[in-house]
C-alpha atoms as a PDB file:
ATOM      1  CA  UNK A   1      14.432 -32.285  11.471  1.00  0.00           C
ATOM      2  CA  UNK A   2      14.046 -31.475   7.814  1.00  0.00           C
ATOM      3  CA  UNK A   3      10.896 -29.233   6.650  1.00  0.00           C
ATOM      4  CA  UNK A   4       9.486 -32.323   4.897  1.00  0.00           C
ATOM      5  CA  UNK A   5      10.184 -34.449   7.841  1.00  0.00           C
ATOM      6  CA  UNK A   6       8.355 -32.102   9.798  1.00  0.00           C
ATOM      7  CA  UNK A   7       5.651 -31.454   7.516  1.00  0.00           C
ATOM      8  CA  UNK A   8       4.892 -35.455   7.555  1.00  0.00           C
ATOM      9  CA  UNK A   9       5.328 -35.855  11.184  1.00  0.00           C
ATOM     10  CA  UNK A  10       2.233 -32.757  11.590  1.00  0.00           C
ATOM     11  CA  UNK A  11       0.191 -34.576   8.977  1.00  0.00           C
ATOM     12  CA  UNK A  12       0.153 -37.859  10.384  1.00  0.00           C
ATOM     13  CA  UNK A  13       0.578 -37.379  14.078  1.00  0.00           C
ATOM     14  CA  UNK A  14      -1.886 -33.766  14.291  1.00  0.00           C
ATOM     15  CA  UNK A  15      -3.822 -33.475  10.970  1.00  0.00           C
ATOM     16  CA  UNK A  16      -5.173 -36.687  10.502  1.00  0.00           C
ATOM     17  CA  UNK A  17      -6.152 -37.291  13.781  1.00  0.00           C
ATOM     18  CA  UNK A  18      -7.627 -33.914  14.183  1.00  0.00           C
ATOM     19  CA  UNK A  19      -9.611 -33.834  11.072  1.00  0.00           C
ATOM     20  CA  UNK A  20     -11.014 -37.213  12.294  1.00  0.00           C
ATOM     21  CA  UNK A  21     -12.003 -35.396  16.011  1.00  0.00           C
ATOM     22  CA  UNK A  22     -13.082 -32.153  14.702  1.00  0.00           C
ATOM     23  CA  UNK A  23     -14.721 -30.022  12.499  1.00  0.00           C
ATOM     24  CA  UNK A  24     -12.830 -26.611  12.052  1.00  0.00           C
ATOM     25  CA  UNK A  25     -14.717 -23.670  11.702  1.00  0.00           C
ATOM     26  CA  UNK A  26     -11.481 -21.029  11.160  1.00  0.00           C
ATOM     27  CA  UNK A  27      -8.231 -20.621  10.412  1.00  0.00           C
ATOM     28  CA  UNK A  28      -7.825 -19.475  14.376  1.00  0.00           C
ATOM     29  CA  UNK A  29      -8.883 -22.788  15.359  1.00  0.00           C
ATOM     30  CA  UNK A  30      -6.944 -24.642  13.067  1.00  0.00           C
ATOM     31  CA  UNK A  31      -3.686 -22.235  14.240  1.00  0.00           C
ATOM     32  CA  UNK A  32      -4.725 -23.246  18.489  1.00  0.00           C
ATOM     33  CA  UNK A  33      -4.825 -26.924  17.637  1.00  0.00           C
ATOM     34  CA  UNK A  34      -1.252 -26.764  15.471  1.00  0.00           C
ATOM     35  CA  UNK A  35      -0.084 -24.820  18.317  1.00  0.00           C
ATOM     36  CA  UNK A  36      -1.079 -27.453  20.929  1.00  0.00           C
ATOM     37  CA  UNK A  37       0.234 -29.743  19.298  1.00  0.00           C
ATOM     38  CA  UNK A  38       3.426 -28.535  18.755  1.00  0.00           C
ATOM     39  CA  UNK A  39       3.894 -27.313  22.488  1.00  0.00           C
ATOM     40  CA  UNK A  40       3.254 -31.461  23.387  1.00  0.00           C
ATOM     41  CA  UNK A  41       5.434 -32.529  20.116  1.00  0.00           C
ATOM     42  CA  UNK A  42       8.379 -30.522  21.858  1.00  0.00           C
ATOM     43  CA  UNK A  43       7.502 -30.253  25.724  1.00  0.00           C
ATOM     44  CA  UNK A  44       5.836 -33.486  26.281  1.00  0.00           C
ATOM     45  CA  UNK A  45       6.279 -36.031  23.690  1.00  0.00           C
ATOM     46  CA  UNK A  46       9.528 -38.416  24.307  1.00  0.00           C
ATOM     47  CA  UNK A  47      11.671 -38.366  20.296  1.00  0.00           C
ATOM     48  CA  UNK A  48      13.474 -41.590  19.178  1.00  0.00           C
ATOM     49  CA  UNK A  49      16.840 -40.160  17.637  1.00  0.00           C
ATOM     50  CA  UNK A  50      19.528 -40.569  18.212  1.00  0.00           C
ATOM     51  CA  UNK A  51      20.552 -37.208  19.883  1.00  0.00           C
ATOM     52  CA  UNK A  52      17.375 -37.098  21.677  1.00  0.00           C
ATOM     53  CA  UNK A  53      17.069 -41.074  23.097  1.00  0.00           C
ATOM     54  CA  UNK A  54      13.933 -40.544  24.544  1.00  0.00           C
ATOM     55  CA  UNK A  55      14.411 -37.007  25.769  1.00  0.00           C
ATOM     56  CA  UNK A  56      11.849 -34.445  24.571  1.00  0.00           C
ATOM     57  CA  UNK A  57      13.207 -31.724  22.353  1.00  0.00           C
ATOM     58  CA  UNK A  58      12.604 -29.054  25.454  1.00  0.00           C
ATOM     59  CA  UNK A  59      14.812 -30.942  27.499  1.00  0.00           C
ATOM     60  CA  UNK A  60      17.315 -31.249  25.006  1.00  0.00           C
ATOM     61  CA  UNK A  61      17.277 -27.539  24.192  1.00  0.00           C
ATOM     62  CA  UNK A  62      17.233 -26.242  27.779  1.00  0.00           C
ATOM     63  CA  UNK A  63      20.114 -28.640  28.778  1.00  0.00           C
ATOM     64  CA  UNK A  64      22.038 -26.981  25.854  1.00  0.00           C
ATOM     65  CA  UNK A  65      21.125 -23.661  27.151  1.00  0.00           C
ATOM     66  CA  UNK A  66      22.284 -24.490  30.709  1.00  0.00           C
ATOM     67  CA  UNK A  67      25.572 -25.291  29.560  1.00  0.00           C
ATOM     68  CA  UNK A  68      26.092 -22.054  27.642  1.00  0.00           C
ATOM     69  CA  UNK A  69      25.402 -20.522  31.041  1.00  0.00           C
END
């Protein structure tokens, strides 16, 4: 994923949604909601390319790790 590809995906799947849901009071809270977020955008949340086809990125990274094993 490219940085602006990434940057869009956080701004329309976490930022907008969050902003809507909450009213930050810190840049610590802001930094534990972009950090749950991106622990379900990798561990959790299925990706549509075509490397991943429906796999989440976790899975994808620890089945490249068990092969280097």
């Amino acid at each position: 994923m490219s940085a602006g590809t990434a940057r869009g995906t956080i701004l329309h799947e976490h930022w907008r949604i969050a902003f809507r849901r909450q009213y930050f009071t810190s840049r610590q809270a802001m930094q534990r909601s972009l950090d749950g977020f991106m622990k379900f955008y990798n561990e959790r949340r299925p990706h549509q390319g075509y490397r991943l086809r429906g796999r989440t990125a976790a899975d994808l990274f620890t089945g490249v790790a068990g092969l280097a094993s």
